[in-house]
PDB file of N, CA and C in Angstrom:
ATOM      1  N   UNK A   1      77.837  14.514  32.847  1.00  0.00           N
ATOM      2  CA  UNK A   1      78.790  13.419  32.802  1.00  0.00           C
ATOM      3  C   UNK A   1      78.073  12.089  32.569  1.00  0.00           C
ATOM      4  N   UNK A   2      76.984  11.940  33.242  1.00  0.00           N
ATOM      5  CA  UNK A   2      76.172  10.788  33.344  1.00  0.00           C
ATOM      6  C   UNK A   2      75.652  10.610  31.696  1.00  0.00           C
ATOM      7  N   UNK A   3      75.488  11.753  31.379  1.00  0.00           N
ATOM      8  CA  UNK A   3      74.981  11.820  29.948  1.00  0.00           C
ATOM      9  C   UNK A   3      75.456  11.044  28.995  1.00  0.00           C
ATOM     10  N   UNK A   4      76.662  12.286  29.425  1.00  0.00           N
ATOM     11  CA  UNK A   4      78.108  11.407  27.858  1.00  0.00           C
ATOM     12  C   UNK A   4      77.842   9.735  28.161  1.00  0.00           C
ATOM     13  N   UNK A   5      78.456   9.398  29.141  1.00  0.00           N
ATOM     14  CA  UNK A   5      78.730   7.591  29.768  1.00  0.00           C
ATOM     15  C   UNK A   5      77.643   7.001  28.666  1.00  0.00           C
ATOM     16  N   UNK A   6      76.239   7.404  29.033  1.00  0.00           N
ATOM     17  CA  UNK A   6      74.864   6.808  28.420  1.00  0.00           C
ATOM     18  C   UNK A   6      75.208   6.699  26.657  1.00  0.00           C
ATOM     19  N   UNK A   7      75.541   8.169  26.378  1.00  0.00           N
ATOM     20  CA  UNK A   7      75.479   8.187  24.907  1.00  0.00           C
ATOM     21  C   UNK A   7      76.656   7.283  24.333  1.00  0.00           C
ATOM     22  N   UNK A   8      77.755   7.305  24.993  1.00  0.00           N
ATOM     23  CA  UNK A   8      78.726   6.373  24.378  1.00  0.00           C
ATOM     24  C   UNK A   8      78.334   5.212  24.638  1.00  0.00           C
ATOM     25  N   UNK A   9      77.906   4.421  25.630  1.00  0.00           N
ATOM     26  CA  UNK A   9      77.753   3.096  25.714  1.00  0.00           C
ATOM     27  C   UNK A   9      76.539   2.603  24.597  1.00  0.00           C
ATOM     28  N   UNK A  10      75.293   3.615  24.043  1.00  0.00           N
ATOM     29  CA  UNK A  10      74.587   3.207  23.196  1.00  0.00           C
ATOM     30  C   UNK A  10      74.641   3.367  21.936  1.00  0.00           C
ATOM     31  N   UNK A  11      76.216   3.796  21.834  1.00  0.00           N
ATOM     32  CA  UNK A  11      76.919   3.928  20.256  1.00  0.00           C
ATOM     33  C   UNK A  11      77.701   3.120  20.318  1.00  0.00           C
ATOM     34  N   UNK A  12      78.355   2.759  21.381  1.00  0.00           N
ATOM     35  CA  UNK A  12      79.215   1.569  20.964  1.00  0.00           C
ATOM     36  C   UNK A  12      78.406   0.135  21.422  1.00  0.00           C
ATOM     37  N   UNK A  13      77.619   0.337  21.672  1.00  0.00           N
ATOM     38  CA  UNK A  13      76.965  -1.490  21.349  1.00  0.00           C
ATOM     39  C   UNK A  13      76.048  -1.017  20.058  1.00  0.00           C
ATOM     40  N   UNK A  14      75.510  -0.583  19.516  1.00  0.00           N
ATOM     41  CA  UNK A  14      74.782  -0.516  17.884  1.00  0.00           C
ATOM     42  C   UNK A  14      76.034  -0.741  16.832  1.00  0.00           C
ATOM     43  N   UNK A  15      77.600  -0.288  17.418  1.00  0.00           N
ATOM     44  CA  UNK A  15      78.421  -0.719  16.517  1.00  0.00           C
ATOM     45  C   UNK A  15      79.053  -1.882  16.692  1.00  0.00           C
ATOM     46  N   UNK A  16      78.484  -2.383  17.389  1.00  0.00           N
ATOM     47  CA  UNK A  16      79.330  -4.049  17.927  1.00  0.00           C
ATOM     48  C   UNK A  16      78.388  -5.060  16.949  1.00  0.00           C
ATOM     49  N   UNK A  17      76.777  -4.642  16.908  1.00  0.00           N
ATOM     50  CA  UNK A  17      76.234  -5.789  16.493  1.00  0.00           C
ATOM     51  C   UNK A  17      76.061  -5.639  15.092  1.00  0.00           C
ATOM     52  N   UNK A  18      76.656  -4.226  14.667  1.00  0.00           N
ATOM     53  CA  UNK A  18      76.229  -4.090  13.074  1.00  0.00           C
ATOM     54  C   UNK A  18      76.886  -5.009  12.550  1.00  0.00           C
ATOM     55  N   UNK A  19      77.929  -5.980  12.816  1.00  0.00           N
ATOM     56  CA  UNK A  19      78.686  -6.801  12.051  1.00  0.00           C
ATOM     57  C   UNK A  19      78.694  -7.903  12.307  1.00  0.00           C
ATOM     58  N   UNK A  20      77.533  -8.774  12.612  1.00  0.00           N
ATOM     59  CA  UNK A  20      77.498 -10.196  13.336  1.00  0.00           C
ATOM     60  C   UNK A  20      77.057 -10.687  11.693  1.00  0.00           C
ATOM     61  N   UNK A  21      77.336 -11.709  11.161  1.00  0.00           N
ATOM     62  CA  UNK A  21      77.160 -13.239  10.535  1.00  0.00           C
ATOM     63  C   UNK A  21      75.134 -13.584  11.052  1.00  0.00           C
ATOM     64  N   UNK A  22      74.959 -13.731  10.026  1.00  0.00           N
ATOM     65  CA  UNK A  22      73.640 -14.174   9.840  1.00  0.00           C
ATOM     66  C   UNK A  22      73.676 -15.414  10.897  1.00  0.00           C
ATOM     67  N   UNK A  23      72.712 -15.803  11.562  1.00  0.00           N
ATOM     68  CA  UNK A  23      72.602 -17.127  12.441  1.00  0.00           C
ATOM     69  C   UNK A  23      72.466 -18.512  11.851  1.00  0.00           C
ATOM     70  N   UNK A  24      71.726 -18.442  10.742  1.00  0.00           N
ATOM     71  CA  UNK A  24      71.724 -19.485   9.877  1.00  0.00           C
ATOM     72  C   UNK A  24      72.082 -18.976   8.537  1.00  0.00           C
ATOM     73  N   UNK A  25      72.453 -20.289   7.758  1.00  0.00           N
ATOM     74  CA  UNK A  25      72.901 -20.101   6.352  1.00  0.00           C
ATOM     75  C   UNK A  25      71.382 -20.152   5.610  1.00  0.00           C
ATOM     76  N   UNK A  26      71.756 -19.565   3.806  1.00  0.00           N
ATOM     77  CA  UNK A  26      70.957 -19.612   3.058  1.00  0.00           C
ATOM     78  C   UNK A  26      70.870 -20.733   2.608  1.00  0.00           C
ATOM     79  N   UNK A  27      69.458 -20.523   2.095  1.00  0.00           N
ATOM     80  CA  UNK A  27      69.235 -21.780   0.967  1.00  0.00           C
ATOM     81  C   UNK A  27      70.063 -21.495  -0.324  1.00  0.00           C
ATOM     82  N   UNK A  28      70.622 -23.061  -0.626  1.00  0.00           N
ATOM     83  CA  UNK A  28      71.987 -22.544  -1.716  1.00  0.00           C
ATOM     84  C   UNK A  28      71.611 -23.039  -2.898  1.00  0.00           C
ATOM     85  N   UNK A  29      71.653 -22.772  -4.149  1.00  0.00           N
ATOM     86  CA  UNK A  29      71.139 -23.357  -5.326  1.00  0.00           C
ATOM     87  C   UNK A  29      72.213 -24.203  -5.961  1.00  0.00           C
ATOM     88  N   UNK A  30      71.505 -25.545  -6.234  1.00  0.00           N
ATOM     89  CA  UNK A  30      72.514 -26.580  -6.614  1.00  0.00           C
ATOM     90  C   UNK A  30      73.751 -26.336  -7.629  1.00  0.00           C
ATOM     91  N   UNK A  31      74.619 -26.917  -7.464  1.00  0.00           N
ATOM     92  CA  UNK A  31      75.903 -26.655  -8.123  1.00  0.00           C
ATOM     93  C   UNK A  31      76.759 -25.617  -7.654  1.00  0.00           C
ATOM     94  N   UNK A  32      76.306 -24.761  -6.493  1.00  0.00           N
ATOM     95  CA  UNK A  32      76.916 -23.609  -5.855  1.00  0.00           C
ATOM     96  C   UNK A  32      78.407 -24.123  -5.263  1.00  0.00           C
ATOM     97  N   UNK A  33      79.386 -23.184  -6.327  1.00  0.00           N
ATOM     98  CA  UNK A  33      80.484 -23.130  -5.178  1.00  0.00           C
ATOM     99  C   UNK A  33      80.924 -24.557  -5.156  1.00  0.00           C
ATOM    100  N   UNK A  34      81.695 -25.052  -6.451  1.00  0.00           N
ATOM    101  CA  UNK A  34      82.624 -26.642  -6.750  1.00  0.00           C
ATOM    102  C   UNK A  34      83.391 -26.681  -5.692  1.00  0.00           C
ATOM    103  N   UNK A  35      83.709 -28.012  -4.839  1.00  0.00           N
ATOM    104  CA  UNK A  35      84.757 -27.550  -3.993  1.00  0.00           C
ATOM    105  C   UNK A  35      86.136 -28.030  -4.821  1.00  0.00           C
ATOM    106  N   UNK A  36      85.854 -28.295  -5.725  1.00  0.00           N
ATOM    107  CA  UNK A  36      87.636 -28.328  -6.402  1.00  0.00           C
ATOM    108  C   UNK A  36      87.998 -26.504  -6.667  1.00  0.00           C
ATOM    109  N   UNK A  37      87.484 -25.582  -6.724  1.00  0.00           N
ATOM    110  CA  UNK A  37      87.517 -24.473  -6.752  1.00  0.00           C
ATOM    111  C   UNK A  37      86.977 -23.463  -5.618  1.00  0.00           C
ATOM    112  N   UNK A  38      86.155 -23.888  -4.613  1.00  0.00           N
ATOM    113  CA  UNK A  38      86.367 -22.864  -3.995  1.00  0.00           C
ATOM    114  C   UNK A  38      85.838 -23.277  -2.860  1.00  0.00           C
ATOM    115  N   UNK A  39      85.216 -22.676  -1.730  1.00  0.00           N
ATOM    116  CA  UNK A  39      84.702 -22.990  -0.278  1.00  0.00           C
ATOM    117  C   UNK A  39      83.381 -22.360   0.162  1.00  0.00           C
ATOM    118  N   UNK A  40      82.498 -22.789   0.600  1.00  0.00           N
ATOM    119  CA  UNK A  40      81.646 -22.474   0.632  1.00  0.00           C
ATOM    120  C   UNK A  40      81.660 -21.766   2.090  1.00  0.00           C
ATOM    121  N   UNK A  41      81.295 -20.393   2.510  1.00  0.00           N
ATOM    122  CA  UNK A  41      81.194 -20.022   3.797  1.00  0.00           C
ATOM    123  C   UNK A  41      79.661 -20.215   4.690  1.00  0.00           C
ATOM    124  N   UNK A  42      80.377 -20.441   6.045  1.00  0.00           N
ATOM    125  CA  UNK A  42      79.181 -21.173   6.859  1.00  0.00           C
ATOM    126  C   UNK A  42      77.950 -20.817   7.016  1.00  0.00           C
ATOM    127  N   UNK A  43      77.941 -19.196   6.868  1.00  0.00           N
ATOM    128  CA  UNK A  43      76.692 -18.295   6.951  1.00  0.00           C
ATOM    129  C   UNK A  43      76.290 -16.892   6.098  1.00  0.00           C
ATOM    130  N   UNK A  44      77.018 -16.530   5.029  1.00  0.00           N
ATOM    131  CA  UNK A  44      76.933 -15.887   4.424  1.00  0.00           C
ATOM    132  C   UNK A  44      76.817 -16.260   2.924  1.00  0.00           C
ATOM    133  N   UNK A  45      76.436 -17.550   2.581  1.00  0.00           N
ATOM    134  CA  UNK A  45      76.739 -17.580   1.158  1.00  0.00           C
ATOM    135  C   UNK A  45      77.502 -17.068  -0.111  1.00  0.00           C
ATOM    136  N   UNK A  46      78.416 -17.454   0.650  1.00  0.00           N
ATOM    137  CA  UNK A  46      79.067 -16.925  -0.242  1.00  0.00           C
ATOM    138  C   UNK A  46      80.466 -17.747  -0.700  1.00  0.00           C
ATOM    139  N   UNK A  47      81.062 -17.586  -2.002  1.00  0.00           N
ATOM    140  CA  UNK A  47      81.740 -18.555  -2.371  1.00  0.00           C
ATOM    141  C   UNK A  47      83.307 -17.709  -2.131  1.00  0.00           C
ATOM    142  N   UNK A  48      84.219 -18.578  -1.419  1.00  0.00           N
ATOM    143  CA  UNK A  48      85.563 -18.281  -1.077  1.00  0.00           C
ATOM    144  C   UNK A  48      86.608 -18.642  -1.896  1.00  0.00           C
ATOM    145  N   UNK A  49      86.941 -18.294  -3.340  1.00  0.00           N
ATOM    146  CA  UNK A  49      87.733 -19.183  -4.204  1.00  0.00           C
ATOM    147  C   UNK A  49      88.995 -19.644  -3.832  1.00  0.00           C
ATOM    148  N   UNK A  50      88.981 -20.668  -4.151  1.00  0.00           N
ATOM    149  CA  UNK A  50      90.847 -21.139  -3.910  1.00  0.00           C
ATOM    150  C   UNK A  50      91.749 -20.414  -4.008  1.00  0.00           C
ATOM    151  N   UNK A  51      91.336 -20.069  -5.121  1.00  0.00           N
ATOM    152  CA  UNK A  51      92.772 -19.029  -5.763  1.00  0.00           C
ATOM    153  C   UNK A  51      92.822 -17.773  -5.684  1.00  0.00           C
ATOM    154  N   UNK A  52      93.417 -16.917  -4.711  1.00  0.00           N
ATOM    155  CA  UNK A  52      93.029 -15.597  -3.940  1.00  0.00           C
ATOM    156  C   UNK A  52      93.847 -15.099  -4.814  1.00  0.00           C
ATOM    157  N   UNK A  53      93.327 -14.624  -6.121  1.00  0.00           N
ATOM    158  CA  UNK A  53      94.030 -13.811  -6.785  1.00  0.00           C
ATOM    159  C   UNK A  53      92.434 -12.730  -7.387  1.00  0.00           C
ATOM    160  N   UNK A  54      93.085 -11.858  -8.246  1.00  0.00           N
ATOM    161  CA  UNK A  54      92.183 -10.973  -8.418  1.00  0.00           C
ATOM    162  C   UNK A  54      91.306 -11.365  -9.711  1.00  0.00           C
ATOM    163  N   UNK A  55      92.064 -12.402 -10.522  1.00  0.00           N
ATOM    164  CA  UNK A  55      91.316 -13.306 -11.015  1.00  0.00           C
ATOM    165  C   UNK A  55      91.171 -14.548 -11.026  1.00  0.00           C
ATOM    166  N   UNK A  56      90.892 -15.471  -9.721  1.00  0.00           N
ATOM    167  CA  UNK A  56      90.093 -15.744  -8.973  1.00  0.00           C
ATOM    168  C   UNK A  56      88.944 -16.241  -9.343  1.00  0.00           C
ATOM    169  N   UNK A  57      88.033 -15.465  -9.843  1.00  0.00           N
ATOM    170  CA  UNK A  57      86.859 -15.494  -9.653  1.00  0.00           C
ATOM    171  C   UNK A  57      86.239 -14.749 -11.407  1.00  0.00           C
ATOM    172  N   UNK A  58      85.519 -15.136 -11.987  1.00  0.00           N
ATOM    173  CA  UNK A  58      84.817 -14.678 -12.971  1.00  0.00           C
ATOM    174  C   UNK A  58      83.468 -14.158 -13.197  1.00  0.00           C
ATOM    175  N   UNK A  59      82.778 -13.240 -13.832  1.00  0.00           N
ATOM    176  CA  UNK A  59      81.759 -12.888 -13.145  1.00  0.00           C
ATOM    177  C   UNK A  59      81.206 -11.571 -12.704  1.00  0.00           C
ATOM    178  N   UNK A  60      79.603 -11.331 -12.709  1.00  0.00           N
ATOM    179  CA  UNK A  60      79.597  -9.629 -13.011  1.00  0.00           C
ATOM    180  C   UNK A  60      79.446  -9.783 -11.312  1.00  0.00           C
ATOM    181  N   UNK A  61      79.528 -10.398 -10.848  1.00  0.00           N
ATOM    182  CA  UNK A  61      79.129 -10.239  -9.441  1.00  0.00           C
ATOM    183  C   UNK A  61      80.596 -10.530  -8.297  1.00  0.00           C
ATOM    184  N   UNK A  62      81.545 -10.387  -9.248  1.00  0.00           N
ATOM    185  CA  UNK A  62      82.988 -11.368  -8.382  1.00  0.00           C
ATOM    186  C   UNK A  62      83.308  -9.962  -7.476  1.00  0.00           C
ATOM    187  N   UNK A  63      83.903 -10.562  -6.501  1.00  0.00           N
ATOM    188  CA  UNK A  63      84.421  -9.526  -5.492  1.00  0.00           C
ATOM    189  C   UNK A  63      86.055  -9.876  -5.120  1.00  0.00           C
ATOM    190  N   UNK A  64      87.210  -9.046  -4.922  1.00  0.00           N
ATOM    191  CA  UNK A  64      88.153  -8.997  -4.532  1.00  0.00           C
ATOM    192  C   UNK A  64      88.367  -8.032  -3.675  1.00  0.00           C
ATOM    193  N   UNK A  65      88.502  -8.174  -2.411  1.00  0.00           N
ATOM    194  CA  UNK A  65      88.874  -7.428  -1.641  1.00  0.00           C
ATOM    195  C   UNK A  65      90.041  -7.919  -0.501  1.00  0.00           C
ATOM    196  N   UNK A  66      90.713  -7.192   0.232  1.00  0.00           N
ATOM    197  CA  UNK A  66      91.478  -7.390   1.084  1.00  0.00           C
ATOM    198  C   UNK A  66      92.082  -9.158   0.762  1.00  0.00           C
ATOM    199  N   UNK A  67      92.820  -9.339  -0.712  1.00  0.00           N
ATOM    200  CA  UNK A  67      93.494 -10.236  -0.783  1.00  0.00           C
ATOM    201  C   UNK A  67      92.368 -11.700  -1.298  1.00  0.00           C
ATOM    202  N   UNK A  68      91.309 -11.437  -0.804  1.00  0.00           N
ATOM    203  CA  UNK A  68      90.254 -12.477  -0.802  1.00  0.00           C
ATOM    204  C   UNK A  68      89.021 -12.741  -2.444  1.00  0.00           C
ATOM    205  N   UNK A  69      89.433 -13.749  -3.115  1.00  0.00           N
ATOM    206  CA  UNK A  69      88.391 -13.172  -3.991  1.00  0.00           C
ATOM    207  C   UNK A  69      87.078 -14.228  -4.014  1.00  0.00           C
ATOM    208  N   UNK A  70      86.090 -13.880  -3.815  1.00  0.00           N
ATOM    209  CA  UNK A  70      85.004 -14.689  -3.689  1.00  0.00           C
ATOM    210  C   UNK A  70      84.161 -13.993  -4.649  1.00  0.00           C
ATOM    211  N   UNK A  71      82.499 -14.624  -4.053  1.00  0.00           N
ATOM    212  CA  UNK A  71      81.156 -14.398  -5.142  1.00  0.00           C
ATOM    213  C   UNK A  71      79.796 -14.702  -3.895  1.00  0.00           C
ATOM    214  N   UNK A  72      79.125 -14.323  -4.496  1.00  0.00           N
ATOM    215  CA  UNK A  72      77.579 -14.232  -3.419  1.00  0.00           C
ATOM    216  C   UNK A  72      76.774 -15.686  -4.380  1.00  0.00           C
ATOM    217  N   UNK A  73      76.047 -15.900  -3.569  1.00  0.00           N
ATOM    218  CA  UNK A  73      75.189 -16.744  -4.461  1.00  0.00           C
ATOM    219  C   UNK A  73      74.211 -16.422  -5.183  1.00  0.00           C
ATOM    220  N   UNK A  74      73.978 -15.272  -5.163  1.00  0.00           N
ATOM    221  CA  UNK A  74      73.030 -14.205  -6.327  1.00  0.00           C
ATOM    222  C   UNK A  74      73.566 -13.876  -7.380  1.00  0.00           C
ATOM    223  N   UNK A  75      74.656 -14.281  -7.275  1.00  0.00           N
ATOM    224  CA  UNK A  75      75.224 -13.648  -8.486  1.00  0.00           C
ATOM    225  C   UNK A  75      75.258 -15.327  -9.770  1.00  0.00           C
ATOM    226  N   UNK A  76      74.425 -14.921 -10.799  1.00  0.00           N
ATOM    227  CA  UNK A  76      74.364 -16.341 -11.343  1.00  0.00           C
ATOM    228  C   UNK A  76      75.045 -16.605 -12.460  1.00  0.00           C
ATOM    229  N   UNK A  77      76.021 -15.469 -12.992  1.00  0.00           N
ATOM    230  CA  UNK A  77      77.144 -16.263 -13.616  1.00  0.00           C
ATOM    231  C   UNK A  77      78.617 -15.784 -13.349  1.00  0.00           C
ATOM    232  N   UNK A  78      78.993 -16.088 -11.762  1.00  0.00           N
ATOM    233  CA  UNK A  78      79.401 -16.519 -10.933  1.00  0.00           C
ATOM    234  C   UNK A  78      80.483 -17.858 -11.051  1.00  0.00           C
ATOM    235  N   UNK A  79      81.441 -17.787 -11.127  1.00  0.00           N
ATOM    236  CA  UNK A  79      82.337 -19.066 -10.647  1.00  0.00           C
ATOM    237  C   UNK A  79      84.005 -18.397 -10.805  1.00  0.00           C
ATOM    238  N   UNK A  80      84.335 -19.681  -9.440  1.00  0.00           N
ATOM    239  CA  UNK A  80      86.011 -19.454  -9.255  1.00  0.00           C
ATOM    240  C   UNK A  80      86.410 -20.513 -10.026  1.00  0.00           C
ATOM    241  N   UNK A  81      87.845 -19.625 -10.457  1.00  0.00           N
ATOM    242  CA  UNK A  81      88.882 -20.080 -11.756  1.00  0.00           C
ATOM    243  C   UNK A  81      89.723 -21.000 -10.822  1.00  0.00           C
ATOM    244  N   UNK A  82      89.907 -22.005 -12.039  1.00  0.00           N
ATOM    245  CA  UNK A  82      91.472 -23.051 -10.702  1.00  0.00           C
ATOM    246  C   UNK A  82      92.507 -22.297 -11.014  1.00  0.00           C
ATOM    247  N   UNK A  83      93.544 -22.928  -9.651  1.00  0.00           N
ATOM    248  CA  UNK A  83      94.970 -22.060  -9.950  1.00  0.00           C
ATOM    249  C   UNK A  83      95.360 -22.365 -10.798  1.00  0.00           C
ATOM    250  N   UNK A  84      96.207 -21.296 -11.904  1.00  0.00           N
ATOM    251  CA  UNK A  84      97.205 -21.928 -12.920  1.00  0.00           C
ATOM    252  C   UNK A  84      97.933 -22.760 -12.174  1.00  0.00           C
TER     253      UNK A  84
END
């Protein structure tokens, strides 16, 4: 019994911290992320476009997921579209 208790408590804290936000932000390369088009997030670099549509965002690196379409800052031809 003592066992199980041990093994679950050291599976569920390795899955608590797999998803924490970097502590500090990256270094961002100039021109990153216009804010007439999009938002820059606090610790992940990454660009949050205005316009949460699926195009959004242009780019071999664009991401849409769960409603949200953003871009990483690695990705260098990269940029969010304004709303029609």
């Amino acid at each position: 019994m003592q066992n199980i208790f041990l093994i679950s408590l050291l599976a569920t804290i390795g899955v608590a911290h797999a998803g924490y936000a970097p502590k500090e932000s990256p270094k961002l390369p100039e021109g990153f992320c216009p804010k007439e088009t999009g938002t820059v997030t606090a610790t992940t670099g990454e660009c949050m476009c205005d316009w949460q549509h699926k195009d959004g965002c242009v780019g071999s690196g664009c991401q849409y997921q769960y409603g949200l379409s953003f871009y990483h800052y690695s990705c260098k031809d990269c940029r969010c579209v304004a709303k029609p």
